[in-house]
Every structure is written in C-alpha cells, then in structure tokens.
Protein backbone atom coordinates (compact mmCIF):
# COMPACT_ATOMS: atom_id res chain seq x y z
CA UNK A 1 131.30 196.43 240.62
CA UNK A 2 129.75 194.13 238.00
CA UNK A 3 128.21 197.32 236.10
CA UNK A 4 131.44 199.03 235.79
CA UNK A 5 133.54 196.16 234.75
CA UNK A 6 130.73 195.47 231.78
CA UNK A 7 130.68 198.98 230.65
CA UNK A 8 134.79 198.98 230.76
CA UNK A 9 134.10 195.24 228.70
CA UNK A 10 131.89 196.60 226.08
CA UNK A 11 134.19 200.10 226.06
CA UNK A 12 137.01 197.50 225.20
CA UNK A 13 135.57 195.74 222.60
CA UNK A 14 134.03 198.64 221.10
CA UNK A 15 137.98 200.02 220.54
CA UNK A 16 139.37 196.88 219.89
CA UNK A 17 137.00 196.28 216.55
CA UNK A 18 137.57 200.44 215.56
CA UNK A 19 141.40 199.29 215.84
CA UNK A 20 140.25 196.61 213.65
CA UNK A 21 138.69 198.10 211.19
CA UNK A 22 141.20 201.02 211.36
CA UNK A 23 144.16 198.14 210.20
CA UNK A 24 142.03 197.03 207.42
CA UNK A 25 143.34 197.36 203.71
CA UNK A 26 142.36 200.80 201.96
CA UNK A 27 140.98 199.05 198.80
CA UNK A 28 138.66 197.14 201.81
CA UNK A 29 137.63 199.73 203.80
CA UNK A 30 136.63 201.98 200.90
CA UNK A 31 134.87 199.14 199.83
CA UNK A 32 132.72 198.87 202.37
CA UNK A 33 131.61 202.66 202.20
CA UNK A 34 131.03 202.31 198.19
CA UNK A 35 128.79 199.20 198.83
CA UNK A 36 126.50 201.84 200.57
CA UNK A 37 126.73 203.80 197.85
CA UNK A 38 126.09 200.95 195.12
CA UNK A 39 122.93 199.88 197.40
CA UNK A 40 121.37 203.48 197.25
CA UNK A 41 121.61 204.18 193.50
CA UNK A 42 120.21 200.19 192.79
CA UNK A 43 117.11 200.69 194.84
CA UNK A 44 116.31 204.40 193.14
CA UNK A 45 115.58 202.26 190.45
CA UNK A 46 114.80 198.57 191.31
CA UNK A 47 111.55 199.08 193.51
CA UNK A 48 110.25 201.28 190.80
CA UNK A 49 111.44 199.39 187.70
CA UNK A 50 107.00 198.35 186.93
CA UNK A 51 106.53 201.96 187.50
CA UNK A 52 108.49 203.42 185.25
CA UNK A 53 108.19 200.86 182.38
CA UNK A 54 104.18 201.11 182.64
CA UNK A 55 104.30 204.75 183.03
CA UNK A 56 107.15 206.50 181.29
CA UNK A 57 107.93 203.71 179.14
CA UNK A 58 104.30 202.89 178.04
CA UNK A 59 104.45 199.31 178.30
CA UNK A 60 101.81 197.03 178.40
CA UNK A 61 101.47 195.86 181.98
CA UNK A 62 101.62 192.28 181.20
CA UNK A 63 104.72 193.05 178.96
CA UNK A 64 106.25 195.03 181.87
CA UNK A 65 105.46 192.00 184.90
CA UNK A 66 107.45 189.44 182.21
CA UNK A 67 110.22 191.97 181.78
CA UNK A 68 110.50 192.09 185.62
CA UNK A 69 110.62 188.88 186.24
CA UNK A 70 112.83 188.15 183.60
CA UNK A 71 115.03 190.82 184.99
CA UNK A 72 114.75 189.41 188.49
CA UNK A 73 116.41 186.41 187.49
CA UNK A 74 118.77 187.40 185.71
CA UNK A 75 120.12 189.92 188.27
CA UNK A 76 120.01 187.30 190.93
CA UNK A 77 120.57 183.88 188.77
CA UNK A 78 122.95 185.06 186.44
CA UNK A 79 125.67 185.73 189.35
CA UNK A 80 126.31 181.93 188.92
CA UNK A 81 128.42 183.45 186.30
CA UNK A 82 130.67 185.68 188.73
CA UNK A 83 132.71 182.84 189.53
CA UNK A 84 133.86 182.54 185.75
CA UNK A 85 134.18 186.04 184.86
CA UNK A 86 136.17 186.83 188.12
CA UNK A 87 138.33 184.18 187.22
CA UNK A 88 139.32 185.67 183.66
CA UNK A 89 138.74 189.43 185.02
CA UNK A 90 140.04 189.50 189.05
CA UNK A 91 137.93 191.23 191.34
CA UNK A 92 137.81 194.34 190.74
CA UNK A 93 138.26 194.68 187.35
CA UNK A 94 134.45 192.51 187.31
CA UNK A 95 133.46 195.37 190.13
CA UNK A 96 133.77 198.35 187.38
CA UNK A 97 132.45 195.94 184.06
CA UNK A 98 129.56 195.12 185.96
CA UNK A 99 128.89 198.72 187.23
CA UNK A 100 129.76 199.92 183.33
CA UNK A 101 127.29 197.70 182.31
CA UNK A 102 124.63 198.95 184.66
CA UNK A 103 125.53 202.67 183.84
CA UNK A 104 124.68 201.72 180.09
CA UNK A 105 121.98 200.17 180.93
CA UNK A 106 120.21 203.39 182.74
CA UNK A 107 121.36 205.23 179.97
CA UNK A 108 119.24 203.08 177.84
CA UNK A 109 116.17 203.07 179.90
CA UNK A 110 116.09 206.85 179.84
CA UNK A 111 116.44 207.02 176.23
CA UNK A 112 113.32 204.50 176.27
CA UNK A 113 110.75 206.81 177.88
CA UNK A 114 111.02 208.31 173.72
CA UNK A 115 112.11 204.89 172.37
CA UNK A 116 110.30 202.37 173.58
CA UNK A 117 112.17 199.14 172.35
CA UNK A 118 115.72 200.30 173.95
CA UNK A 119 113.90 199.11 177.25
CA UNK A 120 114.79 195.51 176.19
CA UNK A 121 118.13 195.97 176.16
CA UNK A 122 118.41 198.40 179.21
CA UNK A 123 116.22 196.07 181.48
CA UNK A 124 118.66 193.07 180.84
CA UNK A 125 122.19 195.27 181.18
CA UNK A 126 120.82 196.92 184.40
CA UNK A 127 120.17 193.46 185.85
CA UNK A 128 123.16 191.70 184.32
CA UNK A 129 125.48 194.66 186.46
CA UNK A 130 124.28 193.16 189.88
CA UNK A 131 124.48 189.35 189.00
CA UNK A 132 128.33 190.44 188.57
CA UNK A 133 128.87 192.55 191.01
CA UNK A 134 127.63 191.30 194.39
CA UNK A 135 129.52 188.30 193.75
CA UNK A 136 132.42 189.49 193.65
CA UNK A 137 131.94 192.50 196.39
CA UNK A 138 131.67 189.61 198.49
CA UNK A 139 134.45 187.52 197.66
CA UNK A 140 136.85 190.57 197.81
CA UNK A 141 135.69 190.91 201.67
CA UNK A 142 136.49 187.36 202.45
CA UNK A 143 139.72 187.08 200.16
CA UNK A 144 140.44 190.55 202.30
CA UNK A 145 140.56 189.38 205.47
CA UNK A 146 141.03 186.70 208.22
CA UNK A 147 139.07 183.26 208.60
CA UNK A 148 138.16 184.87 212.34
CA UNK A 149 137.11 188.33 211.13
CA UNK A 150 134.65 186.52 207.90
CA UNK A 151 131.16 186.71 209.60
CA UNK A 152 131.69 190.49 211.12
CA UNK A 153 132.89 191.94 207.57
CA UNK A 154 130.41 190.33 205.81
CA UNK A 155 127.93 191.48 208.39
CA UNK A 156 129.34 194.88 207.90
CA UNK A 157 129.12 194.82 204.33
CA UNK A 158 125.42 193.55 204.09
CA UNK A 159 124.76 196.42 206.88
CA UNK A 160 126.03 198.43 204.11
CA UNK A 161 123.77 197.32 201.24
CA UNK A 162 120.89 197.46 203.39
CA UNK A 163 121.31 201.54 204.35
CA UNK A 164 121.45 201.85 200.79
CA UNK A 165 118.09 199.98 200.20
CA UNK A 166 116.29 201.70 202.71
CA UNK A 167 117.84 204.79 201.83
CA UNK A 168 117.40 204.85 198.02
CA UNK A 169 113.16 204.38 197.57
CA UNK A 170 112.89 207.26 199.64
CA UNK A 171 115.03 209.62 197.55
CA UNK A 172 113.82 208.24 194.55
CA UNK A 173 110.00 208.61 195.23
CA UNK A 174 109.12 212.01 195.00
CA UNK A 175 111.28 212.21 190.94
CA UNK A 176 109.43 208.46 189.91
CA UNK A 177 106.12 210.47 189.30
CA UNK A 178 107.51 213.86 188.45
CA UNK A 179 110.23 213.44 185.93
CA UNK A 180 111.60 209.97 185.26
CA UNK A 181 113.91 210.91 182.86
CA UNK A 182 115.70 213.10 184.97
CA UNK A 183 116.04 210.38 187.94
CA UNK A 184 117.25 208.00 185.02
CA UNK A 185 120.00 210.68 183.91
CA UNK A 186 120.78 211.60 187.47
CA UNK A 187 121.27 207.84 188.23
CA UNK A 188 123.18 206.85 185.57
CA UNK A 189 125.56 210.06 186.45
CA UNK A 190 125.76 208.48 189.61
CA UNK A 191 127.05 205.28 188.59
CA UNK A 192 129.58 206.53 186.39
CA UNK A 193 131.08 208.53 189.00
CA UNK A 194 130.72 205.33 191.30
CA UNK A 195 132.69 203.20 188.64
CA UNK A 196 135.66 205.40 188.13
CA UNK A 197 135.46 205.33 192.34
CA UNK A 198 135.93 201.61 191.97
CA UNK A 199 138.46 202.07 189.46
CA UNK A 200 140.60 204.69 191.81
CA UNK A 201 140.15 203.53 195.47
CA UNK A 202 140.07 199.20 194.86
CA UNK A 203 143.57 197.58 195.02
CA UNK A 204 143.40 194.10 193.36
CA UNK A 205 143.68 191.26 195.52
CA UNK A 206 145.55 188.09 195.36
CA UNK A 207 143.94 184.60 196.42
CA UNK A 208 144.78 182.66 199.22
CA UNK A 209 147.41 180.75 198.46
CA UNK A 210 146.29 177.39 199.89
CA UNK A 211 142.90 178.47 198.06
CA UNK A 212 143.66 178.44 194.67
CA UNK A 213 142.44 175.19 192.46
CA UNK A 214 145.74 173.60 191.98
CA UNK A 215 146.35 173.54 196.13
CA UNK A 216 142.99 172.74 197.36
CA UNK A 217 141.71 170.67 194.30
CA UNK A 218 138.03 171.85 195.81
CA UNK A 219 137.09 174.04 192.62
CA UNK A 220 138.73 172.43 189.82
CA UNK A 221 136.47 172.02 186.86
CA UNK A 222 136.09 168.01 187.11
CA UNK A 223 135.28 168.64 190.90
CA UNK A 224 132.74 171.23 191.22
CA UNK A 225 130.56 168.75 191.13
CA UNK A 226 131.59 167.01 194.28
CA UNK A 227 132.16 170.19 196.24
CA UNK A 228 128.19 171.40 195.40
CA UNK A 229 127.08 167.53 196.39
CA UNK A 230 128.67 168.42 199.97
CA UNK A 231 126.69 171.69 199.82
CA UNK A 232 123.47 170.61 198.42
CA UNK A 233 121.72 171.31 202.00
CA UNK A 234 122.99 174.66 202.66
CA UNK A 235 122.07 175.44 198.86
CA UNK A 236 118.53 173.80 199.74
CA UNK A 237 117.95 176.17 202.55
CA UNK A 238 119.59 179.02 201.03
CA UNK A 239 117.15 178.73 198.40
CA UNK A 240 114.34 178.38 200.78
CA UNK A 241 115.44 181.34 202.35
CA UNK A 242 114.83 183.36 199.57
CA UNK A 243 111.92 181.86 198.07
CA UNK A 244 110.21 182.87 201.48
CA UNK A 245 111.47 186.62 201.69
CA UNK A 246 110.69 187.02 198.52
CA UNK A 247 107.24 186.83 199.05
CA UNK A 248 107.85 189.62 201.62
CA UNK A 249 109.66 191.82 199.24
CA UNK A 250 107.41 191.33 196.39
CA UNK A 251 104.37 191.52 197.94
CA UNK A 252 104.32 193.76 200.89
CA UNK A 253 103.94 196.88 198.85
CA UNK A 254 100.51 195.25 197.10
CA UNK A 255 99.53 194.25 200.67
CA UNK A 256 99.85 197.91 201.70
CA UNK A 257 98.52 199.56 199.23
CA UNK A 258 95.46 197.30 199.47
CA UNK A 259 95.18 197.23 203.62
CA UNK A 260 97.08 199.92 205.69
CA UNK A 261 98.33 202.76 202.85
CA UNK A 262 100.80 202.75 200.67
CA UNK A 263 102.59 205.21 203.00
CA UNK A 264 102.72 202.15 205.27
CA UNK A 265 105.03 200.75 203.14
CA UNK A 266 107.89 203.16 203.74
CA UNK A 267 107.86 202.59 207.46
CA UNK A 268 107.87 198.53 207.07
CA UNK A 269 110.89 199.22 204.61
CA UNK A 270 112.60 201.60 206.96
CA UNK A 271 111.92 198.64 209.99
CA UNK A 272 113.13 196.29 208.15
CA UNK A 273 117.05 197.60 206.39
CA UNK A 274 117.46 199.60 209.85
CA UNK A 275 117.25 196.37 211.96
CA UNK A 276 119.57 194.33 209.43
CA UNK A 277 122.37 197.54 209.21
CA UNK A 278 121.87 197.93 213.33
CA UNK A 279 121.84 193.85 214.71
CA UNK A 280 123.80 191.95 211.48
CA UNK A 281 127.03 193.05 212.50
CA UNK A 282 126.44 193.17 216.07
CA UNK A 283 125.59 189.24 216.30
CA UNK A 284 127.59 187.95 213.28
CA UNK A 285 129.68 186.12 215.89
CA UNK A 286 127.41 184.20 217.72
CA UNK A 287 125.52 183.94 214.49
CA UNK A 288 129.09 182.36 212.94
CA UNK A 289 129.39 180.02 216.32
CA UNK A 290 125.32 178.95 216.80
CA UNK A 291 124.66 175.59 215.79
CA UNK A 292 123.40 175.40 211.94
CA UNK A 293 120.54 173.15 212.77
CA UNK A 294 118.79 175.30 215.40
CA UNK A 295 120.15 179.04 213.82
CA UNK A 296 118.02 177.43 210.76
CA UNK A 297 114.99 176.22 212.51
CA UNK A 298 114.62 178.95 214.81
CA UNK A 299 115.26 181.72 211.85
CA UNK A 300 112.14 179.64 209.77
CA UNK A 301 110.22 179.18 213.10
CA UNK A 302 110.82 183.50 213.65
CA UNK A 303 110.05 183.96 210.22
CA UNK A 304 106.65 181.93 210.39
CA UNK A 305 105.67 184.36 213.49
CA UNK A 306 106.31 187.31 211.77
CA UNK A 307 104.06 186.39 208.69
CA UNK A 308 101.13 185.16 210.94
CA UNK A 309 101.33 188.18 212.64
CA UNK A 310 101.01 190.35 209.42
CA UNK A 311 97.57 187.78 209.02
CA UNK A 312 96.26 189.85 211.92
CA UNK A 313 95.90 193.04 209.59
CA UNK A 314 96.49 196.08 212.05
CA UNK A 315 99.28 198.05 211.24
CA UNK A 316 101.14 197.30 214.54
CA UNK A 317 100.67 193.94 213.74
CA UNK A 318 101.87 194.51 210.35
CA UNK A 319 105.20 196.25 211.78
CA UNK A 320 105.82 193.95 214.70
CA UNK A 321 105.62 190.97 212.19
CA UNK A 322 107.85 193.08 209.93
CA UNK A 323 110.26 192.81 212.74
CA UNK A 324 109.92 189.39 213.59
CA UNK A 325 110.49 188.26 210.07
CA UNK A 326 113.59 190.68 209.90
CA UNK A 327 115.13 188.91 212.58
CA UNK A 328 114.74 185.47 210.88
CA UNK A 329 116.08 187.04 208.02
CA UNK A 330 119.46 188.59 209.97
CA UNK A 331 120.16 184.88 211.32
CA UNK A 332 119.53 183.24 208.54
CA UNK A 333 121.00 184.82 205.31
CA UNK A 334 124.50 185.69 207.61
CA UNK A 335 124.95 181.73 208.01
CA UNK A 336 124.16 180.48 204.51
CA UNK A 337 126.54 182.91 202.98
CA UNK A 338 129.34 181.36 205.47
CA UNK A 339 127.79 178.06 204.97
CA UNK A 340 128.68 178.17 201.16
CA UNK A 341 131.63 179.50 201.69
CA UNK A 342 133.28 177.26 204.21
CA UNK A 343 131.30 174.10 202.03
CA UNK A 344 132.54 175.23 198.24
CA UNK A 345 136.14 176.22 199.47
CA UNK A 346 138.77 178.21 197.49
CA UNK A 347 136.60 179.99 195.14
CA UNK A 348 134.20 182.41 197.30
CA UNK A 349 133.24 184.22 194.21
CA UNK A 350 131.65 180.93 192.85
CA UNK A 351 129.91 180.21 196.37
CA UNK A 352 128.32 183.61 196.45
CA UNK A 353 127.13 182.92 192.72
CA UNK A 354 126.07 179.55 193.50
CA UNK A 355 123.81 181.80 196.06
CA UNK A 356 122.81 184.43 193.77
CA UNK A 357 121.41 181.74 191.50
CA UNK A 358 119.37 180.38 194.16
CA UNK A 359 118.34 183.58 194.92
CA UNK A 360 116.68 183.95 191.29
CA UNK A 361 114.89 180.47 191.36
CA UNK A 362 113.58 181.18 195.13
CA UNK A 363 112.78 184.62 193.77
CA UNK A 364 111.18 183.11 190.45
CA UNK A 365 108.89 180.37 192.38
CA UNK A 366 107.80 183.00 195.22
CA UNK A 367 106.69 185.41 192.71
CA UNK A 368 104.45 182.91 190.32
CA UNK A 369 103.40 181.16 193.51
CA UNK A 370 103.09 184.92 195.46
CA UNK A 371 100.75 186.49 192.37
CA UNK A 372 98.39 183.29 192.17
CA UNK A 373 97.91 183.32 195.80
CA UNK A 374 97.53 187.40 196.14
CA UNK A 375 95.04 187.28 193.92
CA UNK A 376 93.08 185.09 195.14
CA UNK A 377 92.62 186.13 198.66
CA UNK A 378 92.91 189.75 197.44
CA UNK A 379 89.74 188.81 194.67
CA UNK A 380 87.92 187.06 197.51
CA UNK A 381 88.13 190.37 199.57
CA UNK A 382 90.67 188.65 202.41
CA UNK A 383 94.54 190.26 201.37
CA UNK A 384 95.36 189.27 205.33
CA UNK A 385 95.28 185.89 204.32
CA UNK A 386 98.12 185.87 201.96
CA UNK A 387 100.17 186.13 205.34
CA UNK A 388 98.76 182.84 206.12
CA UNK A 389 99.63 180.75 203.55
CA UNK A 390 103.10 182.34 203.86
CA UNK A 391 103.34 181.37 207.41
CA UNK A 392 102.41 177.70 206.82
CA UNK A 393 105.33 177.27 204.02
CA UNK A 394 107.56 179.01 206.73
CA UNK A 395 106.57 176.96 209.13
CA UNK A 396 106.88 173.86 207.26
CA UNK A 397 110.56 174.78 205.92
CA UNK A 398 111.64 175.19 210.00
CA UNK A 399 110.53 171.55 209.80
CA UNK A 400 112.34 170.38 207.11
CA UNK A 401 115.68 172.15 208.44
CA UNK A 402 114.80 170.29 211.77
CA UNK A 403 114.86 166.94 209.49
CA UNK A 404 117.84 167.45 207.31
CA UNK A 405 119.86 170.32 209.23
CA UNK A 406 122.81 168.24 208.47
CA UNK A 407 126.09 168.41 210.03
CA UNK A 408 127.75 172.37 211.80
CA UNK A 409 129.62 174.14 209.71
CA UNK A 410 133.32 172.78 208.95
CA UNK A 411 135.67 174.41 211.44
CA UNK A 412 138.07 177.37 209.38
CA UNK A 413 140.52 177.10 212.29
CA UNK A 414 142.79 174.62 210.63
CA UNK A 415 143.28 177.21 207.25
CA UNK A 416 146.33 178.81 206.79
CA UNK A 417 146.69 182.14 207.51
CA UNK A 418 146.32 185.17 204.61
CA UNK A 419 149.44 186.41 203.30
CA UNK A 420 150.26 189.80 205.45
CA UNK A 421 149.12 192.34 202.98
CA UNK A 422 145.73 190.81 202.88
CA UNK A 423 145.53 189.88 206.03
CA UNK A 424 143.56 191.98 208.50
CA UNK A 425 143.41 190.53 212.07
C-alpha cells in the first residue's frame, strides 16, 4: 500500500502546483516564458562576445579582454542601479528600456564589424540592458506572488534563464564563424520583437502595501544603510558565491580547449543549465526551509568536490565534477537571492541589485585572479591544476560560512498578505 499512496501523493502535488501556476497573473506567467526567451538571445551573444570583437570586429586581443571585462561588470555591477530606476520607471516599463537598450546596442555591434569604434558604445549598451533587467524580472516575481510561493517562482524563473543559456551557444555556434553580421542582425530582430512582447503581455504591478518605504521604513534613503549592515553576511557569501563560479564559467571553455576538446565544452554546458532548469524548482522548498548555515557550508563543501574532481583531468571526471559543482551552485544561489530579500525588505528590486553588484566584483576578482593562475599552470604544462587551487578557495569559503553562517533566515510568516490581484496562492 505504501507505493500506491506515494504515487497518488506525488500525483497530488504534481496537480496542485499546475493549479497553481494555472491561477497565476497573465503578466506573471508570460513572464516566466519570455525570461526563456531573454536567456536564449543573451547567450547567442555573451559566450562569444571575445570572438566576435577579435574576429569580426578586428580588435586587438588585449583591447577586446579589457572591453570584456569592463562589460562584465557593468552588466552584473551596474544592476545596483535597478533599484533606482525601477523606482522612477515601475517594473516593467525598466523591463522594455533595458531590453531597448540592448537591441541598440546589437545594432551597434553589427554596424562595428565595418566601423570599428561603434563597438565601444555597443559593448557598454548591450551590458547596461541586463544590469536593468534581471533586477527587476526578479522583483516582479516576488512583488507577483505570495511570501509561501517566493522560493518555487524564483526557482522557476532561474529554471527559465538557464534553458535559455544552455540553449542559446548552441544555436549561435555554427553563424559566430560563418557570418557574424547576420547573427548580430538576426539577434537584434529578436530583441525587438521580445521588447514590444514585454510591452504587450506585462501588466504593471503595484507594491506591497506594507512594503513600500513610508510603511516599513526598511528602504528609506537615510536607512539603507542599516538594512545592508543586517545583510552584510548574506552579501559576503553571495559574493563568494560568485567569485567561485565564476572561475567555472570563465574558465572552463580555456580548460577544454586545452585538455578534453573544445567540443567537451558543449556537453559540460548542457550538464550544467539542464540540472539547474530540472532540480532548482524541484527543491526550492526544502532549499527555502534548510538551515542557512549548513545549505551554505555544504553548497561550498559540494562545490570544492566538484572542482577537485575536474583536477583529475579525464573527461568523466571533468563531467561528474561539472555536476557536483552544479549542485552547490542550485543550493546556494536559490538561498542568497531569498536571503537578500527577506534581509533588505520592501524593495526586492534593490536586493536583487545589491546581488547583481556582487556578482560583478566576484566576477571581476575571479577573472584577474582566474587568468594569473590559468596561465601559470597552463605555461608550466599542468591546466588540471587550475582545478586545484579552485578547490582550496572553495574549500576554505565552506569554512568561513561554518564560522560566520550567522543567524536562519527571518521568518516571512508574520507579512501581510498581497493584495488579491497580485496575490497568487
């Protein structure tokens, strides 16, 4: 009897979160499908943005890795901005400027393959559209729904972006080589069509009530201060967190090339968004409910496994520590988004650019750190060992978290509840 009364269990809770999802708001649920949409068009470009300014551009390589970088933090630091803009803008009315501002910006990187200095310009706009867009994608999921149904919709939603991003290189790869421009023009096509999507299936939203600055006095210009000192070790790890993947995403694809193939690369890519889209939403409630100290420790302590694995330099190594790493990864980026959230209260889009910014500096240290170290072991004829040194620094944040984990996450039970038309329960 026990089998059938599981299968009839997970049968039931399989309905009950279609019914849920079914109830949602249209602007919210059509949301979540353009996210997927937003995710493949970014990463037809973003993986290949060295490429194509070395190669259709006619950079200078050095010229080109300072323009990356430069791009990397602004698409990831400059979200800290979000918060402001949102507040002038709304939600989605920031959605479709910072999609515009992308679309211009592929424009101008097209027209750069024959002009070479528009590339300036069109690196910074198509980096600017993501620092203000992600931001507020994500606060229009948690201003869209319920305190209880937060970790499963953001799940969803980074589930989302993730298809998109292991989707997108794919597609892109074979017109990268062959005819940039016409992957440039057929991109920024896309994105205008995406934009007036925005623009035609997003309702605007209205703030919780008991959220605003005035009720909650947690966001008011003289106390964002306080609010980030009672989030400084979230922010800490968050940044961690992202410092440490980044030397995944940065470097796996010179690893590859260099040990296994570059073809390698597409099947560690493939591992990686497919576990995130299939397990995120799956676990984002016991991921929401797991103590903060030990999700943090043990996400580190998986992430450290999966690296020193890599350092074995087989290719099942390579993928099994792929996997390892993504699982770290699942646990841990899930809880620091509700971490900020729940920490910097009544202004989610400020949170998630408060994240986005640590994202660039974590992204900005692992990649001048990353390229010293690379080429180093990769000079001295050992690329494995890169993994190595990875694995120590993961291994040493699990210990810090296990130091300063801090205090659980505040309980949300106590909120009020969303007005009915936002509310989706």
């Amino acid at each position: 009897m026990t089998q059938p009364r599981r299968g009839a269990g997970a049968a039931a809770a399989a309905a009950a979160k279609w019914r849920t999802f079914a109830e949602l708001p249209a602007g919210l649920k059509s949301l979540i499908g353009l996210s997927f949409v937003v995710a493949l068009g970014s990463y037809m470009v973003t993986p290949f943005m060295g490429v194509l300014l070395v190669r259709a551009v006619g950079l200078d390589i050095r010229v080109a890795g300072i323009l990356v970088a430069a791009a990397t933090f602004i698409q990831f630091g400059g979200s800290i901005l979000g918060g402001t803009v949102v507040n002038r803008l709304g939600l989605k009315r920031t959605m479709v400027l910072a999609l515009t501002l992308r679309t211009a910006g592929l424009v101008l990187l097209g027209l750069a393959v024959r002009l070479p200095w528009a590339a300036y310009p069109a690196v910074v706009l198509v980096a600017a559209g993501p620092a203000l867009y992600l931001p507020a994608n994500k606060a229009y999921i948690v201003t869209s729904v319920s305190d209880e149904l937060r970790p499963l919709f953001l799940g969803v939603s980074s589930a989302a972006l993730n298809a998109g991003m292991g989707l997108g290189p794919l597609l892109a790869a074979v017109l990268v080589g062959a005819d940039p421009v016409l992957l440039l023009t057929g991109l920024a096509v896309f994105f205008a069509l995406i934009t007036a999507a925005h623009q035609a299936a997003l309702t605007p939203v209205e703030t919780r009530p008991a959220d605003t600055p005035a009720a909650s006095g947690g966001v008011a210009p003289g106390g964002k201060r306080a609010v980030l000192r009672g989030a400084l070790r979230p922010v800490l790890f968050t940044a961690l967190a992202f410092y440490l993947y980044f030397f995944f995403q940065s470097f796996i694809g010179l690893y590859a090339a260099e040990a296994s193939g570059i073809q390698v690369l597409g099947w560690v890519m493939l591992l990686n968004c497919a576990m995130v889209v299939l397990l995120q939403p799956a676990l984002a409630d016991r991921i929401a409910r797991a103590s903060y100290r030990l999700l943090v420790v043990g996400s580190f302590v998986l992430m450290a496994l999966g690296t020193g694995a890599m350092a074995l330099g087989s290719i099942p190594a390579l993928l099994a520590g792929t996997a390892l790493f993504t699982l770290g990864e699942i646990f841990l980026f899930l809880r620091c988004d509700l971490e900020l959230v729940d920490r910097i209260p009544g202004n989610p889009a400020f949170a998630f650019g408060i994240q986005r910014l640590t994202a660039g500096i974590g992204g900005l240290f692992a990649g001048v750190v990353g390229g010293f170290v690379f080429a180093h072991y990769e000079a001295s004829g050992h690329p494995d060992a890169f993994w190595s040194v990875v694995a120590a620094q993961c291994a040493g944040a699990a210990l810090l978290a296990l130091l300063l984990g801090g205090r659980p996450r505040p309980d949300t039970a106590s909120r009020p509840p969303l007005p009915a038309s936002a509310a989706a329960r």
